[in-house]
Every structure is written in structure tokens, then in C-alpha cells.
C-alpha atoms as a PDB file:
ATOM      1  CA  UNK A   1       0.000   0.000   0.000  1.00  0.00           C
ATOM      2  CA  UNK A   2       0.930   3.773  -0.876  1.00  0.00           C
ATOM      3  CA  UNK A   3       2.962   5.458   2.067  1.00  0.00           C
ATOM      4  CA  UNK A   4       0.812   8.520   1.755  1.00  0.00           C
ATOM      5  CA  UNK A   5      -2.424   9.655   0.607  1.00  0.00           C
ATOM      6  CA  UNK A   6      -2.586  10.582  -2.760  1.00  0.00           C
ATOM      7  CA  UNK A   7      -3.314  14.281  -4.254  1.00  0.00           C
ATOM      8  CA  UNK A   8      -6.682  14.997  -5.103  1.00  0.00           C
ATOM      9  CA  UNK A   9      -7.955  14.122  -8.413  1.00  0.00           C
ATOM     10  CA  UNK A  10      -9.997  17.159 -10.198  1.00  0.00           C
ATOM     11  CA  UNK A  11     -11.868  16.698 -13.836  1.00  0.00           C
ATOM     12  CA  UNK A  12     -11.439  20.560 -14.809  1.00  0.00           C
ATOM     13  CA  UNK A  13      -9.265  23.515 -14.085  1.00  0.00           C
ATOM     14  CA  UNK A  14     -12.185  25.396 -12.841  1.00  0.00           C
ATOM     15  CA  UNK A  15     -12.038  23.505  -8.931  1.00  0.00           C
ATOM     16  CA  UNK A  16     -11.947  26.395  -6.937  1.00  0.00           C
ATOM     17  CA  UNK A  17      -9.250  24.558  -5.209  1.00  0.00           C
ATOM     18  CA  UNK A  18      -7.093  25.269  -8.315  1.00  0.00           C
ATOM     19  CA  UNK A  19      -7.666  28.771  -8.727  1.00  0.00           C
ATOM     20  CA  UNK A  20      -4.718  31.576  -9.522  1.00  0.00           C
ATOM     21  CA  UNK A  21      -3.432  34.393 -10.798  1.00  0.00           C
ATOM     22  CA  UNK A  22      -0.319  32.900 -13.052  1.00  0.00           C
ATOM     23  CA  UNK A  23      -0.323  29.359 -14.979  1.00  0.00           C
ATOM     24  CA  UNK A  24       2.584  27.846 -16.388  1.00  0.00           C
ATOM     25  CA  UNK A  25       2.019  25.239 -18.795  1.00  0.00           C
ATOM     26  CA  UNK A  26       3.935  22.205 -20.251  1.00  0.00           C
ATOM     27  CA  UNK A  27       2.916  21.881 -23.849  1.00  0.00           C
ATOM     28  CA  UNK A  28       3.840  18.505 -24.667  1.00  0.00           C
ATOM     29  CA  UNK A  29       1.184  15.935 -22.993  1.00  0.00           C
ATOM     30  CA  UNK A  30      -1.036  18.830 -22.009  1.00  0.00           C
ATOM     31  CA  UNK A  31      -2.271  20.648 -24.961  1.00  0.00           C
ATOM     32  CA  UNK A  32      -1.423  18.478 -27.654  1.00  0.00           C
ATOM     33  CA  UNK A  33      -0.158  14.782 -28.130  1.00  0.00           C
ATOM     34  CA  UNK A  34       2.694  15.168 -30.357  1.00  0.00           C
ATOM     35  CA  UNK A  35      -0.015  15.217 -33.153  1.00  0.00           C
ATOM     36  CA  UNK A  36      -2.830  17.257 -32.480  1.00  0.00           C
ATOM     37  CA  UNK A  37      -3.819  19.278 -29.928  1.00  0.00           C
ATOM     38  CA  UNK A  38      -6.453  17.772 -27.132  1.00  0.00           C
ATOM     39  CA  UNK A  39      -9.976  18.475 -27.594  1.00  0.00           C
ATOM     40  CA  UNK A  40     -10.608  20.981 -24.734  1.00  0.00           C
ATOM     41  CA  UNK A  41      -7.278  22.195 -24.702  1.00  0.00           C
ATOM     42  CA  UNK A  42      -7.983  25.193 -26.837  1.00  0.00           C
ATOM     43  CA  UNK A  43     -11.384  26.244 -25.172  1.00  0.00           C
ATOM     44  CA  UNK A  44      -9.496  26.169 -21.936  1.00  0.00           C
ATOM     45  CA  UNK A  45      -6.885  28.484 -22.939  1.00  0.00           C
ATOM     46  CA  UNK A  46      -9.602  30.436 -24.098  1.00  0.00           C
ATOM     47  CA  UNK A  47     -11.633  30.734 -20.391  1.00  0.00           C
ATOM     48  CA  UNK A  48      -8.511  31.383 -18.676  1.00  0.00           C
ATOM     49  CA  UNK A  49      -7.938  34.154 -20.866  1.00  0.00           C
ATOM     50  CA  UNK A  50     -11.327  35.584 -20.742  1.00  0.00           C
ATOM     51  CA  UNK A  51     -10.857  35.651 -16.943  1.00  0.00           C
ATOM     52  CA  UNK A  52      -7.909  37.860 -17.675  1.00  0.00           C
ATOM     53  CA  UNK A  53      -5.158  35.443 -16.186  1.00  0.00           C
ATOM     54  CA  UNK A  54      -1.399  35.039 -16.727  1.00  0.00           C
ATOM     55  CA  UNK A  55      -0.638  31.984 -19.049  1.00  0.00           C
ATOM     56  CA  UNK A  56       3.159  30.928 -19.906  1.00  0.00           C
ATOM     57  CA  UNK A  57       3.924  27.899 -21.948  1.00  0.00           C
ATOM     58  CA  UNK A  58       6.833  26.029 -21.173  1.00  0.00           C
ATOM     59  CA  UNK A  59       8.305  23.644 -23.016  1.00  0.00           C
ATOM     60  CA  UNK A  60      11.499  21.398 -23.453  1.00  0.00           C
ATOM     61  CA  UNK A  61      11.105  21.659 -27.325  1.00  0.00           C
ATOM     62  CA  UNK A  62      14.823  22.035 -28.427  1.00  0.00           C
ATOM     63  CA  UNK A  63      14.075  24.862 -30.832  1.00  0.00           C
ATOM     64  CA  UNK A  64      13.085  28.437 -30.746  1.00  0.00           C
ATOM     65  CA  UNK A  65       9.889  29.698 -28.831  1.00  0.00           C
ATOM     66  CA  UNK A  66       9.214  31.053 -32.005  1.00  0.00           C
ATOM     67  CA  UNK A  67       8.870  27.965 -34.171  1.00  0.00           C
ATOM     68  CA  UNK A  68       6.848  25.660 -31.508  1.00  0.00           C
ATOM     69  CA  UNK A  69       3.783  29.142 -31.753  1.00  0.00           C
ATOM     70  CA  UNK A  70       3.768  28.545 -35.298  1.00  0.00           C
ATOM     71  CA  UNK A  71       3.809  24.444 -34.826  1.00  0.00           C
ATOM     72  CA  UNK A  72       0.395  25.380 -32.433  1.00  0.00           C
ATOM     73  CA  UNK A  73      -0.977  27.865 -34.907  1.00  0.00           C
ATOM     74  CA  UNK A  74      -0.986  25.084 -37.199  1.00  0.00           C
ATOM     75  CA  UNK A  75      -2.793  22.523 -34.616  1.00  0.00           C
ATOM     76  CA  UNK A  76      -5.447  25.566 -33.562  1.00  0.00           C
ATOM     77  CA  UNK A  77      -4.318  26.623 -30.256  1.00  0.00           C
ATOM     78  CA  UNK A  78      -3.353  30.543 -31.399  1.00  0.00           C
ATOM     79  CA  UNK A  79      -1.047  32.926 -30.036  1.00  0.00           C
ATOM     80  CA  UNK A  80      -3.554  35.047 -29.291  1.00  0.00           C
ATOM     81  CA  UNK A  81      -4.474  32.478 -26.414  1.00  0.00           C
ATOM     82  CA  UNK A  82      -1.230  32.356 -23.900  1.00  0.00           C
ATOM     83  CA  UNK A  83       0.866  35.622 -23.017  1.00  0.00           C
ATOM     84  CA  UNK A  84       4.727  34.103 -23.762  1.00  0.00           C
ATOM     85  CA  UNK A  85       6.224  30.951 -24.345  1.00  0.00           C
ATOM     86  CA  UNK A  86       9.692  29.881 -23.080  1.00  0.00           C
ATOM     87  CA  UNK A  87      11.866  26.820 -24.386  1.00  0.00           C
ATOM     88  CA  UNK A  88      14.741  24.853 -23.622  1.00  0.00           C
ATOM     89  CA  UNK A  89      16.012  25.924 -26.868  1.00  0.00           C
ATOM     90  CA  UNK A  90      15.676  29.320 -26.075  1.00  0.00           C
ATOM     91  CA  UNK A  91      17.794  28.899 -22.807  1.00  0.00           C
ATOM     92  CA  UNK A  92      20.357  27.057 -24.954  1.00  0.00           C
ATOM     93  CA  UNK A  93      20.533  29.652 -27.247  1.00  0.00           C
ATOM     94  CA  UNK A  94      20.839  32.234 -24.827  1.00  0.00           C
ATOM     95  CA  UNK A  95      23.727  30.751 -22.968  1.00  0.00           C
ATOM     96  CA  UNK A  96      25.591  30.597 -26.034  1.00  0.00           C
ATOM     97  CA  UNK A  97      25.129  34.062 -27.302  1.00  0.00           C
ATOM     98  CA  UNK A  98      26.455  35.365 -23.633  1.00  0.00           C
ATOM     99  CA  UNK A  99      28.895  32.230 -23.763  1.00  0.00           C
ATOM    100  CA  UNK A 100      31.320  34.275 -25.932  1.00  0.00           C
ATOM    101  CA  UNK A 101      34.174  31.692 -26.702  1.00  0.00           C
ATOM    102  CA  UNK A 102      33.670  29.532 -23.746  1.00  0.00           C
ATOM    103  CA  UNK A 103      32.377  26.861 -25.724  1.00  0.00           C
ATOM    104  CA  UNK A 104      34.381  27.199 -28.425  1.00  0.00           C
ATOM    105  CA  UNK A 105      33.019  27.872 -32.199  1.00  0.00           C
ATOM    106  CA  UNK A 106      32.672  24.535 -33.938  1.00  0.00           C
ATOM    107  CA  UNK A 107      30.251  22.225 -32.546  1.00  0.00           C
ATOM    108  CA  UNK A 108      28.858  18.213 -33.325  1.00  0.00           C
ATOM    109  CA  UNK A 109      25.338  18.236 -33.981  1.00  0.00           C
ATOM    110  CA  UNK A 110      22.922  15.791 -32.466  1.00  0.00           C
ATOM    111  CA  UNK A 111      19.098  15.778 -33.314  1.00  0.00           C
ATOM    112  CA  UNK A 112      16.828  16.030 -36.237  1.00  0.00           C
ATOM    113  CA  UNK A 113      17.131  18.254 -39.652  1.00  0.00           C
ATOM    114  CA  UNK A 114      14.525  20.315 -38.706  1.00  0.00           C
ATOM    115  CA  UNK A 115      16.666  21.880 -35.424  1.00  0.00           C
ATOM    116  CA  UNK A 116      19.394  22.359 -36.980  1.00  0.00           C
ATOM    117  CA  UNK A 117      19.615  25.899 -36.967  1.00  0.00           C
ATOM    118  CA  UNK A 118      18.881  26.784 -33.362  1.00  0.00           C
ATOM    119  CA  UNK A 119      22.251  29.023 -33.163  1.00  0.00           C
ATOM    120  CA  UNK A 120      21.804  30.397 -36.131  1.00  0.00           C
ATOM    121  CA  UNK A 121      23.240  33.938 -36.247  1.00  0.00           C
ATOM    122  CA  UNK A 122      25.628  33.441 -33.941  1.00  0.00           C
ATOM    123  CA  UNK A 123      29.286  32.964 -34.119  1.00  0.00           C
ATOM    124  CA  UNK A 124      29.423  29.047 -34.713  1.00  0.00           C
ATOM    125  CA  UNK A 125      29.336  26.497 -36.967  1.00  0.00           C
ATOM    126  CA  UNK A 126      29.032  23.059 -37.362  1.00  0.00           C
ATOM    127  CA  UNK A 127      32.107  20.618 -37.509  1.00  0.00           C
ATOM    128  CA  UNK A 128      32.212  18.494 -40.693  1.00  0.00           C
ATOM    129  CA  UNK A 129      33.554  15.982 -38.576  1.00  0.00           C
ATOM    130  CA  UNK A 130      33.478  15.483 -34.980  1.00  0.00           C
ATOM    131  CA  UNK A 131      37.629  15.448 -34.439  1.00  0.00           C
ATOM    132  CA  UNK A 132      36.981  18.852 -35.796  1.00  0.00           C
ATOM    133  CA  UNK A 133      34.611  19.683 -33.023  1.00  0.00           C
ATOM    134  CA  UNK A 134      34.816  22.096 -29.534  1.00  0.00           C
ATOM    135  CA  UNK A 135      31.613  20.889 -28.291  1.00  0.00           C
ATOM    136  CA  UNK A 136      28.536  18.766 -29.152  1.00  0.00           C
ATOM    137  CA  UNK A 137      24.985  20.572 -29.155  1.00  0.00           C
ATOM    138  CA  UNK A 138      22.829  17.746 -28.361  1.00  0.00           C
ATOM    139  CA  UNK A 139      19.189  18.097 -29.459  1.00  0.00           C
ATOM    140  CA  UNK A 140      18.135  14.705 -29.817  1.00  0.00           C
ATOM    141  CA  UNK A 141      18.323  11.492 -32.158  1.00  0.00           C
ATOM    142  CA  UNK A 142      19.012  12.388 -35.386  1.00  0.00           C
ATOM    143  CA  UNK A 143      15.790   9.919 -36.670  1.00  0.00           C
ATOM    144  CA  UNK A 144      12.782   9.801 -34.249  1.00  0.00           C
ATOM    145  CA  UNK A 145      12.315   6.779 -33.103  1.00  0.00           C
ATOM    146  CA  UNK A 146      16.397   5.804 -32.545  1.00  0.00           C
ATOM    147  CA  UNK A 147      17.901   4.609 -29.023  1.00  0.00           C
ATOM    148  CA  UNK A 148      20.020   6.791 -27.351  1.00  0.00           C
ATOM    149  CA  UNK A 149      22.218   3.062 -26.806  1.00  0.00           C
ATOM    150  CA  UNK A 150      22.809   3.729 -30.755  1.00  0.00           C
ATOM    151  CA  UNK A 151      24.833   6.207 -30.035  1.00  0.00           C
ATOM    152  CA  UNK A 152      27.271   4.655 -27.652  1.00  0.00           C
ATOM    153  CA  UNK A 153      30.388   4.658 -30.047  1.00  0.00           C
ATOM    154  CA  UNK A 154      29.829   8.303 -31.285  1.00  0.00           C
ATOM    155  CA  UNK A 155      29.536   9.999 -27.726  1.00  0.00           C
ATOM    156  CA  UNK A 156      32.588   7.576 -26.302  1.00  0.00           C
ATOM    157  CA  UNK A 157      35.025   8.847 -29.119  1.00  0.00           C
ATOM    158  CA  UNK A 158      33.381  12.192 -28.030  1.00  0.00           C
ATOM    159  CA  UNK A 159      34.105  11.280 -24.490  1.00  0.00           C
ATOM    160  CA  UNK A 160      37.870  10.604 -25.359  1.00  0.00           C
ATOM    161  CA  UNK A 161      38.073  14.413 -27.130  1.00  0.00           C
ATOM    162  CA  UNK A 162      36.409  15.611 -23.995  1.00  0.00           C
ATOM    163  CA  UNK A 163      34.041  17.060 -25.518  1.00  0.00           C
ATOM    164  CA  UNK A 164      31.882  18.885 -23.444  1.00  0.00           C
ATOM    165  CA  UNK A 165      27.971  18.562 -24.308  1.00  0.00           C
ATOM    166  CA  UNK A 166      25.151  20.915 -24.376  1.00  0.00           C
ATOM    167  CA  UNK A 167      21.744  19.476 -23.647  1.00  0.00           C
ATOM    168  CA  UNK A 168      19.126  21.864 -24.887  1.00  0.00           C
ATOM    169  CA  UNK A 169      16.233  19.207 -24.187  1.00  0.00           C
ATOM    170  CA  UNK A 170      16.150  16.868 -20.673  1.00  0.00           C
ATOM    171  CA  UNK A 171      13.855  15.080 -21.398  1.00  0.00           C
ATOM    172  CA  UNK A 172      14.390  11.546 -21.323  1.00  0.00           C
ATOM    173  CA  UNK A 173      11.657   9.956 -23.472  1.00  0.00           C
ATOM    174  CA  UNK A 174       8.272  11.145 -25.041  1.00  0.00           C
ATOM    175  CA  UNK A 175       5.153   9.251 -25.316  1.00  0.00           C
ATOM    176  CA  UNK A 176       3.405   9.501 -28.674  1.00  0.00           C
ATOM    177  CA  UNK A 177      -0.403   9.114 -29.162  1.00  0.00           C
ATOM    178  CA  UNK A 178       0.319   5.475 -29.943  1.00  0.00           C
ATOM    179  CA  UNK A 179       1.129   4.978 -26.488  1.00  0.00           C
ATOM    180  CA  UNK A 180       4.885   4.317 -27.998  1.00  0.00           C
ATOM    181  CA  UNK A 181       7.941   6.234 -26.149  1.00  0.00           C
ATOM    182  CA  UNK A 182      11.129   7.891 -28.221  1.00  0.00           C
ATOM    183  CA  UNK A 183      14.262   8.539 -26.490  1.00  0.00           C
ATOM    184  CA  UNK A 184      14.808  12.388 -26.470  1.00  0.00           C
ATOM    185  CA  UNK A 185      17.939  14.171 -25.765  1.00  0.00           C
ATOM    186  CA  UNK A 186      17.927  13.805 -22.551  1.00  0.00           C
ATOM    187  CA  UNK A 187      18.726  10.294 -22.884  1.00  0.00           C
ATOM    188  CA  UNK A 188      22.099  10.764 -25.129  1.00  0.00           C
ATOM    189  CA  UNK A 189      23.230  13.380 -22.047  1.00  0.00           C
ATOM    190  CA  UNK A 190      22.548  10.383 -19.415  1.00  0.00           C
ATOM    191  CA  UNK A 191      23.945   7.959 -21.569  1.00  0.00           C
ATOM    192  CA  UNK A 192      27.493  10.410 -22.127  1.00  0.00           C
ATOM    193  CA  UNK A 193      27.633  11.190 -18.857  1.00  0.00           C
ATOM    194  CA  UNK A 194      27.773   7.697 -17.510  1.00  0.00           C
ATOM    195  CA  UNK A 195      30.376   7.212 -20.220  1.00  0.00           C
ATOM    196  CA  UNK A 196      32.117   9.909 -17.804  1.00  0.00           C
ATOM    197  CA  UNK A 197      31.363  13.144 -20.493  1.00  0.00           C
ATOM    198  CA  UNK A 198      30.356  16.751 -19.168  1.00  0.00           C
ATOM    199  CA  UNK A 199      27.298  17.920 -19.810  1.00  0.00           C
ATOM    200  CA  UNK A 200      25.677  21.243 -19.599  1.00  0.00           C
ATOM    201  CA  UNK A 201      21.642  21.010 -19.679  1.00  0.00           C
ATOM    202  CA  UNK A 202      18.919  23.323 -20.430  1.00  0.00           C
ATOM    203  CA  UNK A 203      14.807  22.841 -19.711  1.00  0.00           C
ATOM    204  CA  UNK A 204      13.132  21.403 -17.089  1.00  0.00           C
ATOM    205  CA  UNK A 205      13.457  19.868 -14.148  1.00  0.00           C
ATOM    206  CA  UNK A 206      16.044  22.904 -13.891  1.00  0.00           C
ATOM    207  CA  UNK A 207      15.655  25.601 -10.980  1.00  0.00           C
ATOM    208  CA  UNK A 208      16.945  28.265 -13.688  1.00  0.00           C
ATOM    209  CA  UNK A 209      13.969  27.156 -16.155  1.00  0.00           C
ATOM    210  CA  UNK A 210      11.529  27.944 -13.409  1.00  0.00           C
ATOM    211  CA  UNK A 211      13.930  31.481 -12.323  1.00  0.00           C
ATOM    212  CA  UNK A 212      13.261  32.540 -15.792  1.00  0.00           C
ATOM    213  CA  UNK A 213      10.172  31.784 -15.753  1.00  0.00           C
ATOM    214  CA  UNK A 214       8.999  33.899 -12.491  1.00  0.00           C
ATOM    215  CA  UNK A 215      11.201  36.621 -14.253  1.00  0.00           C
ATOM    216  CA  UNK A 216       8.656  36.724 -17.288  1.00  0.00           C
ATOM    217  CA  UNK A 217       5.765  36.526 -15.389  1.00  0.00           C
ATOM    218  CA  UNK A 218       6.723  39.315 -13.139  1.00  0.00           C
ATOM    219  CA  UNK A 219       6.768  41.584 -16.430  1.00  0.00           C
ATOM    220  CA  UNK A 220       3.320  41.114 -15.856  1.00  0.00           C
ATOM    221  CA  UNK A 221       2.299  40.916 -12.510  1.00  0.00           C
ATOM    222  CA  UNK A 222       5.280  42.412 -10.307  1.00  0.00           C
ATOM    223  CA  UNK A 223       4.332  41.497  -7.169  1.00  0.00           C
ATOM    224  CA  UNK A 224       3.783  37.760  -8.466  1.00  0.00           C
ATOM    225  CA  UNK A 225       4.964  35.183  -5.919  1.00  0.00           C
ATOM    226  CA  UNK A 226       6.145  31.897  -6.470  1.00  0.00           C
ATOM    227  CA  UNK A 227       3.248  29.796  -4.449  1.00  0.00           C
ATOM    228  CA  UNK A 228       0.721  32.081  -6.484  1.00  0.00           C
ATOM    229  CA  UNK A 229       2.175  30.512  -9.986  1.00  0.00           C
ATOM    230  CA  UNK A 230       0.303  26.936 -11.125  1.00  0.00           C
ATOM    231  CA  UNK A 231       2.818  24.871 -12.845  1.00  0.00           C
ATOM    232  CA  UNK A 232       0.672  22.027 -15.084  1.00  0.00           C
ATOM    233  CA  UNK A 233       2.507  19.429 -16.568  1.00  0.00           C
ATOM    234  CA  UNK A 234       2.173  15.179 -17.623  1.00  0.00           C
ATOM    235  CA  UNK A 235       5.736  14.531 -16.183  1.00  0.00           C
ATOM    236  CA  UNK A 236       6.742  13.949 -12.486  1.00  0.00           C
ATOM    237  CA  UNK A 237      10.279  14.113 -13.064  1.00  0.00           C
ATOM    238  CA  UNK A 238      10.403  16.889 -14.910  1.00  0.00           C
ATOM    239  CA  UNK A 239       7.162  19.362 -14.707  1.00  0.00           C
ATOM    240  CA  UNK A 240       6.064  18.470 -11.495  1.00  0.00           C
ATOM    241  CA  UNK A 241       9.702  18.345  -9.545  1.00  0.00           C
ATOM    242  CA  UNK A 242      11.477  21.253 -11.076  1.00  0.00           C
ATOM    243  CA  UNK A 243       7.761  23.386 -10.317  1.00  0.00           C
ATOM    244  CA  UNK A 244       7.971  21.972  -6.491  1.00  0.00           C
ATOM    245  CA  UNK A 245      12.001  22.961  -6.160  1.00  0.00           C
ATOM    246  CA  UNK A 246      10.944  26.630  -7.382  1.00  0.00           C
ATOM    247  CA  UNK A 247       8.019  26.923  -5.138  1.00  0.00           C
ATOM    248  CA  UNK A 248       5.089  26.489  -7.897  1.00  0.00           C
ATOM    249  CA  UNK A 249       1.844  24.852  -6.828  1.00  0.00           C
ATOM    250  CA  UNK A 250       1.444  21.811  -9.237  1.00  0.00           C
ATOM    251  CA  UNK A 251      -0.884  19.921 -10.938  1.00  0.00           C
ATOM    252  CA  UNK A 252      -0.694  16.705 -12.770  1.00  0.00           C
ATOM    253  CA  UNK A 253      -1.982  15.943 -16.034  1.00  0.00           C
ATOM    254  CA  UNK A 254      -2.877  11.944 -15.703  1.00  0.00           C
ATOM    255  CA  UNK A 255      -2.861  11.236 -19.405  1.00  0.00           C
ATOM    256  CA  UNK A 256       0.449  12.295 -20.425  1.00  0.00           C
ATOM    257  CA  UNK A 257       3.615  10.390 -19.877  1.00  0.00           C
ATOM    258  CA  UNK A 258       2.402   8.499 -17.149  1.00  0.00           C
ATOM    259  CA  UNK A 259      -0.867   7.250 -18.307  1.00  0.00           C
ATOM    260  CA  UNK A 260      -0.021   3.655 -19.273  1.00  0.00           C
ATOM    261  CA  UNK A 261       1.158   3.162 -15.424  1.00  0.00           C
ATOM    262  CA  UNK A 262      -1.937   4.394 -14.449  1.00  0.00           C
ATOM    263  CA  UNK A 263      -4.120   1.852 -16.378  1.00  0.00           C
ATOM    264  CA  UNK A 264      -5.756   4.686 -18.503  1.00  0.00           C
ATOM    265  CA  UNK A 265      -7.163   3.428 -21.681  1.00  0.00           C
ATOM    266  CA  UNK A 266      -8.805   6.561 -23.310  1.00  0.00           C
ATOM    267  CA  UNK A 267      -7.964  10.275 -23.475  1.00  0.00           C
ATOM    268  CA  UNK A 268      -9.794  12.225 -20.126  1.00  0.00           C
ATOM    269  CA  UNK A 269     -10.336   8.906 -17.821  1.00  0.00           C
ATOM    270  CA  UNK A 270     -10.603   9.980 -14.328  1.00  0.00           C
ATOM    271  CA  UNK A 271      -7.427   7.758 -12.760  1.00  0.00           C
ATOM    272  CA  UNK A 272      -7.518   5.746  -9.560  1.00  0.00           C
ATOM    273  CA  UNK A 273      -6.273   7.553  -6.438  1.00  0.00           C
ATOM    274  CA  UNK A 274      -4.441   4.471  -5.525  1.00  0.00           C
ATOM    275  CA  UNK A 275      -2.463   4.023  -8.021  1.00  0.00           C
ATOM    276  CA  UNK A 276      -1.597   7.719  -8.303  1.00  0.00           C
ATOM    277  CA  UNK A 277      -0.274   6.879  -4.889  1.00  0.00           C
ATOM    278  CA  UNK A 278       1.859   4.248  -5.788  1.00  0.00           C
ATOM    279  CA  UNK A 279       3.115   6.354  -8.349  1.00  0.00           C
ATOM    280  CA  UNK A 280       3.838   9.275  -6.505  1.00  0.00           C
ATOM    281  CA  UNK A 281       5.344   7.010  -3.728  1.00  0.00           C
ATOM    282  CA  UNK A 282       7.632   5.172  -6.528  1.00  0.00           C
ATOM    283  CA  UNK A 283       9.151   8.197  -8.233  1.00  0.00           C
ATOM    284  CA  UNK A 284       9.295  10.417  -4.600  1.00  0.00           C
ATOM    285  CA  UNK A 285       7.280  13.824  -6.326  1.00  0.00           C
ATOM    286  CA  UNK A 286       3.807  13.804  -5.132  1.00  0.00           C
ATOM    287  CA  UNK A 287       1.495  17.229  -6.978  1.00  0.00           C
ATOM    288  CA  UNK A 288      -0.446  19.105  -5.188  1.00  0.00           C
ATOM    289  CA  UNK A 289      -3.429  18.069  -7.327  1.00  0.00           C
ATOM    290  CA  UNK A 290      -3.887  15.439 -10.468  1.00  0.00           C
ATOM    291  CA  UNK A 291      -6.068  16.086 -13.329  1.00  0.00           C
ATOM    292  CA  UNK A 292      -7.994  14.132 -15.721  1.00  0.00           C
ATOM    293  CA  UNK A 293      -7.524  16.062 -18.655  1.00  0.00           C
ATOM    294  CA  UNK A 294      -6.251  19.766 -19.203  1.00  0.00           C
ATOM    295  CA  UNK A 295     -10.134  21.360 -19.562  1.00  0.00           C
ATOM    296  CA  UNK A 296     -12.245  24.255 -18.135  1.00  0.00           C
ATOM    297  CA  UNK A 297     -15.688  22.984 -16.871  1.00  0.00           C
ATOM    298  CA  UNK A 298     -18.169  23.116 -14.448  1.00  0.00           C
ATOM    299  CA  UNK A 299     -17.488  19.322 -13.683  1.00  0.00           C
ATOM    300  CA  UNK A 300     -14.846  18.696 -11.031  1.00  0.00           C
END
């Protein structure tokens, strides 16, 4: 049996119980499944916009905040319906543009075509070969779908250069609509570091993620503390704990990563307290509250 009790388990956003000021919001597992954006997910947006509240979208994407508002354009969830958006690629990017030469200029790339040019405009470029690298930038596999064990042999001849690595996505794995998971960045940098590589990560679970973060939302409401801010997120590990270290109430979207272990079978099930509690107990993060699905009703 579960150590301690588990959260409370609400069917909308609208519990009193969950009501605030600020909202910061995973994307991933929340609003859309990798595919399409979740059926309520829009109109939600919507409410907590019409009730004039602070909305920030944070994401681990490993590209610019720019691209992932026109990927949600293109799914119907508009700009016009969250205040700012922050990504690990932007925090990436960022540390290399104030960086100067401490990385060095040439860089091994790791992840798909698309991200290629997330330091675009600044002053590196890619190695042809990785002897010819300072650093890798590690976005992810280069094909979806690839093991991060794939790349053993590339990251331990990195390893031997000492090549130091920057993460610009922490997440470990994703979890499509299929139910399938893909290893994500995150799982190269665990995988080089256990080889005994340094790595440099940017995103969640990370207390300056959620620093930055505060800092935005302050542009907006100045006196804004952190226990006033509702992180929502699918991940324990990563929404949920790096929320908690920061001092972010928190609220668990059942149907994201973790919905297999919970024995939900459709989109929105309600999920058993119990085995949120065994859950919570396992990993050691336990939200403040769990939610069925990421909607606004008047159904709690």
C-alpha cells in the first residue's frame, strides 16, 4: 500500500481549489499529443484568458519559442491564447550568445534536420567531422524513433576528445499518441555522462527554467509570488519536480507520460487515487493536485 495519501484528483481547471493568478504550462502531454492538440485544450486556454489570467507555456522543445507558436498555430491553439512561451532551446541559445568563446566555435550536432539551426546567427558552426569539433549541441536522435544506446560509439570517441555537451532538451523519453515512447535528448546526455562526459543542460526539471520563468511573469504581474504561480505538466520528473524545487503549486496531467502506469485506456479517464499513490510514492514527487484532462468545466 501507498505510504501517503494521494493528491486529489480534479476533472477541470475550474475547482476552486485550483484557482490563480499565473499558470505555467507544459505543452507537450497537455495541450497536444505530439499530433494534435487535445480536444478541450484550446477552449481552456480560451476561459482562462477571458478571466484575464497570466498563461506561460513552457516547453522542453529544443528549438526556438518562435517555431513551436507557429507548430500550435498550425494545430489551432493561437497565439492570441497564452501571453509568452519559453523553451529549452531558447535557454540554450541564450547561454551561447552570452557564452562568448567559452564553448568554443565549432560544434557536433545531435538531433533532427529540422533543429538544426537553433544558433543560427551566432558565431558558430558546425564541424564536418566530430575530431573537428569544440563541443557537441545535443538536441536529440538524429531519426525519431532511434535509441540513445545507438549512439554509444559516437559519444565515447566524443568522451575521449572531452568534448563537453550541451543538452538543450532533458527530457528523457516522449510518449506519442500510440502509447509508444522515443528517447529524447535527454537520454544521449545520461547515456554520455555515464560514459564519464560533461554535460551542460537546459529545460526542465532545472531551478533556472523555473527562475526565468517567475522573471517573465513578473513583467506582468510584479508582485507575483512563487506559491501564487500553477505549474501544469504530464511529467513527475520533470514538470512536477522542477515546479515543487521553485516553489510552484502543481498539478498533474494523468494522461500524459504516465498514463499507461496508471491503467488509462482513453484520453480524459478519471485515474484511480491508488495508483496515483503508488506512483507518486515510486518516483518520490507527489502534486499538489492530479487532473484528468487539461479542460475548463463546471465538472470537477
Amino acid at each position: 500500500m501507498p505510504d501517503t495519501p494521494p493528491p486529489p484528483v480534479y476533472d477541470s481547471l475550474a475547482a476552486p481549489e485550483l484557482a490563480t493568478k499565473a499558470y505555467v504550462l507544459d505543452v507537450w502531454g497537455v495541450l497536444w499529443d505530439g499530433i494534435q492538440a487535445y480536444p478541450d485544450a484550446a477552449a481552456c486556454l480560451l476561459e482562462l484568458r477571458r478571466q484575464d489570467k497570466r498563461v506561460l507555456l513552457l516547453s522542453n522543445a529544443p528549438r526556438p519559442s518562435h517555431s513551436v507558436v507557429h507548430g500550435l498555430a498550425g494545430i489551432g491553439i493561437a497565439d492570441h491564447l497564452f501571453d509568452g512561451i519559453l523553451t529549452s532551446g531558447d535557454l540554450c541559445r541564450e547561454a551561447c550568445a552570452n557564452g562568448g568563446d567559452e564553448f568554443g566555435t565549432a560544434y557536433h550536432y545531435l538531433g533532427l534536420e529540422k533543429d538544426r539551426a537553433l544558433l543560427e546567427g551566432l558565431p558558430f558552426r558546425e564541424a564536418a567531422e566530430l575530431t573537428a569539433a569544440d563541443f557537441i549541441l545535443n538536441l536529440g536522435t538524429r531519426q525519431l524513433g532511434e535509441s540513445a544506446e545507438a549512439y554509444r560509439a559516437e559519444l565515447s570517441l566524443a568522451r575521449d576528445r572531452d568534448l563537453p555537451m550541451l543538452c538543450a532538451n532533458p527530457d528523457r523519453i516522449i510518449v506519442r499518441s500510440d502509447g509508444s515512447s522515443v528517447d529524447c535528448a535527454g537520454a544521449l546526455a545520461d547515456l554520455y555522462a555515464a560514459l564519464g562526459g560533461s554535460v551542460r543542460s537546459f529545460g526542465k526539471p532545472l531551478r533556472p527554467t523555473y527562475d526565468a520563468c517567475l522573471e517573465r511573469l513578473r513583467g506582468w504581474l510584479p508582485d507575483l509570488v512563487p506559491g501564487a504561480v500553477l505549474a501544469v505538466g504530464d511529467s513527475l520528473t520533470t514538470d512536477i519536480r522542477g515546479a515543487q524545487a521553485a516553489g510552484f503549486r502543481t498539478a498533474l496531467v494523468a494522461g500524459g507520460i504516465h498514463g499507461q502506469e496508471l491503467g488509462l485506456r482513453r484520453h480524459g479517464d478519471r485515474p484511480d487515487p491508488q495508483r496515483i499513490a503508488a506512483l507518486t510514492d515510486r518516483i518520490g514527487v507527489r502534486p499538489d493536485a492530479v487532473l484528468s484532462t487539461f479542460q475548463w468545466s463546471a465538472t470537477r
